[in-house]
C-alpha atoms as a PDB file:
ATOM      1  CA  UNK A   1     134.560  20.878  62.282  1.00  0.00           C
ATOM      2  CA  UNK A   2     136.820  18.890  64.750  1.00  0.00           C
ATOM      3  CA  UNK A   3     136.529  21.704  66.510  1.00  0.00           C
ATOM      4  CA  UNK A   4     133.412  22.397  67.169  1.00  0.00           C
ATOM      5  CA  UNK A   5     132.450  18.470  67.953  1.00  0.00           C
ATOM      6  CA  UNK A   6     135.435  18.531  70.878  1.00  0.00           C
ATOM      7  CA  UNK A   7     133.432  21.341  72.142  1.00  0.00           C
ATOM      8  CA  UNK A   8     130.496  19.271  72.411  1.00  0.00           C
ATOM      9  CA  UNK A   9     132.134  17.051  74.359  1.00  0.00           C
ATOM     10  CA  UNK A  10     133.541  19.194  76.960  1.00  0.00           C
ATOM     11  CA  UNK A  11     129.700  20.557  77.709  1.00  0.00           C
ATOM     12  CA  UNK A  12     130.522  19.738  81.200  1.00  0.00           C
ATOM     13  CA  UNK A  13     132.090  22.709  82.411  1.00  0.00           C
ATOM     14  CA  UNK A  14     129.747  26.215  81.350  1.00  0.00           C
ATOM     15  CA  UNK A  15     131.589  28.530  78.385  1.00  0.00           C
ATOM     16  CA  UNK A  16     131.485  31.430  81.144  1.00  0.00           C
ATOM     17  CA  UNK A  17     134.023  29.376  83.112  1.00  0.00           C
ATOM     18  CA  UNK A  18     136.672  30.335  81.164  1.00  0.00           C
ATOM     19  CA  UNK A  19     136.015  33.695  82.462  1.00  0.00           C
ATOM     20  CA  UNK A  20     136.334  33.256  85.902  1.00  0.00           C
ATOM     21  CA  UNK A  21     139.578  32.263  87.636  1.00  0.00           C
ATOM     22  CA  UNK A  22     140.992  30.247  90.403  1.00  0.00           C
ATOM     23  CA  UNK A  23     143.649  29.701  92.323  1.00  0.00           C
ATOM     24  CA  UNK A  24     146.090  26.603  91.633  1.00  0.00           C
ATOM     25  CA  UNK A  25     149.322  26.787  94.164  1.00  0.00           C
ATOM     26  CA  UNK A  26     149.545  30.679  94.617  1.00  0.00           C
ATOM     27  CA  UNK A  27     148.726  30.580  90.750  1.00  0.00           C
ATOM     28  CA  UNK A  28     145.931  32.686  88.600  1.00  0.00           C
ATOM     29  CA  UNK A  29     144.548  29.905  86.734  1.00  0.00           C
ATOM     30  CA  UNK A  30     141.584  30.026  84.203  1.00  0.00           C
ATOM     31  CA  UNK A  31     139.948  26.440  83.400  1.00  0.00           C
ATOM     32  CA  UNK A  32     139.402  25.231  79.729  1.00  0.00           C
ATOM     33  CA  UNK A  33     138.015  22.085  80.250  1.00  0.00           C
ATOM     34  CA  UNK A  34     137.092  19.435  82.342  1.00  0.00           C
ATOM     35  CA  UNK A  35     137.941  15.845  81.835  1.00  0.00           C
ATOM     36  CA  UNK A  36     135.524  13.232  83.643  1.00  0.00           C
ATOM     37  CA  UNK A  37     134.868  15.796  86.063  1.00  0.00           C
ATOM     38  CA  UNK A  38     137.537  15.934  87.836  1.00  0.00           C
ATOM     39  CA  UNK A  39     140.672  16.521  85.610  1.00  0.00           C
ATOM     40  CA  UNK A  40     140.585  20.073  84.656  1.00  0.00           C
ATOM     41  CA  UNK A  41     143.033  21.194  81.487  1.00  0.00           C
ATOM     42  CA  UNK A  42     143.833  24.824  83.008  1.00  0.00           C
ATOM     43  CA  UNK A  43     146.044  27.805  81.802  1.00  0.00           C
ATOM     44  CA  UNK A  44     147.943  30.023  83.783  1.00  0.00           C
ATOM     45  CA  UNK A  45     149.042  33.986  83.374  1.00  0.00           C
ATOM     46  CA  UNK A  46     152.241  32.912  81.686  1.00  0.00           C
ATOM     47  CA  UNK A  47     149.833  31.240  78.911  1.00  0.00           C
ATOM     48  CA  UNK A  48     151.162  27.771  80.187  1.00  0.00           C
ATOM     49  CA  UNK A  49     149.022  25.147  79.879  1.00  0.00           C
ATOM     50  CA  UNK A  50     148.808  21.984  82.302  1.00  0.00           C
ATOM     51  CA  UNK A  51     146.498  19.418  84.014  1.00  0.00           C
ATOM     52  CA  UNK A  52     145.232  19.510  87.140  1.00  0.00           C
ATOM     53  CA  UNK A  53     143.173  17.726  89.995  1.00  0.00           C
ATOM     54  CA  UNK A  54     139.408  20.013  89.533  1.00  0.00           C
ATOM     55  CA  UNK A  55     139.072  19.483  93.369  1.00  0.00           C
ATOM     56  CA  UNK A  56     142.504  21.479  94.006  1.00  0.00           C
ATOM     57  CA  UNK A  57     141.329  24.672  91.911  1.00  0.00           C
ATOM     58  CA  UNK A  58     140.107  27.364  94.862  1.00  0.00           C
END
């Protein structure tokens, strides 16, 4: 149930985001969340997970 309430809170970016991806330094990135709307919690191709700046994804 944890879960499903963090998902609540992260309404801010659309579930079909996680589908699309975007360019982070010469990096395939795919967003999972957004934080305040401008951190964005992203994962890259090698399954590496990081933070970065939303306004710096292309």
């Amino acid at each position: 149930m944890t879960l499903h309430s963090a998902s609540k809170n992260s309404s801010q970016t659309p579930h079909n985001s996680e589908q699309e991806t975007y360019m982070y330094k010469e990096t395939k990135v795919k967003i999972i969340t957004v934080f305040d709307n401008s951190i964005a919690l992203v994962e890259d191709e090698n399954g590496e997970v990081f933070e970065v700046e939303k306004d710096a994804l292309r």
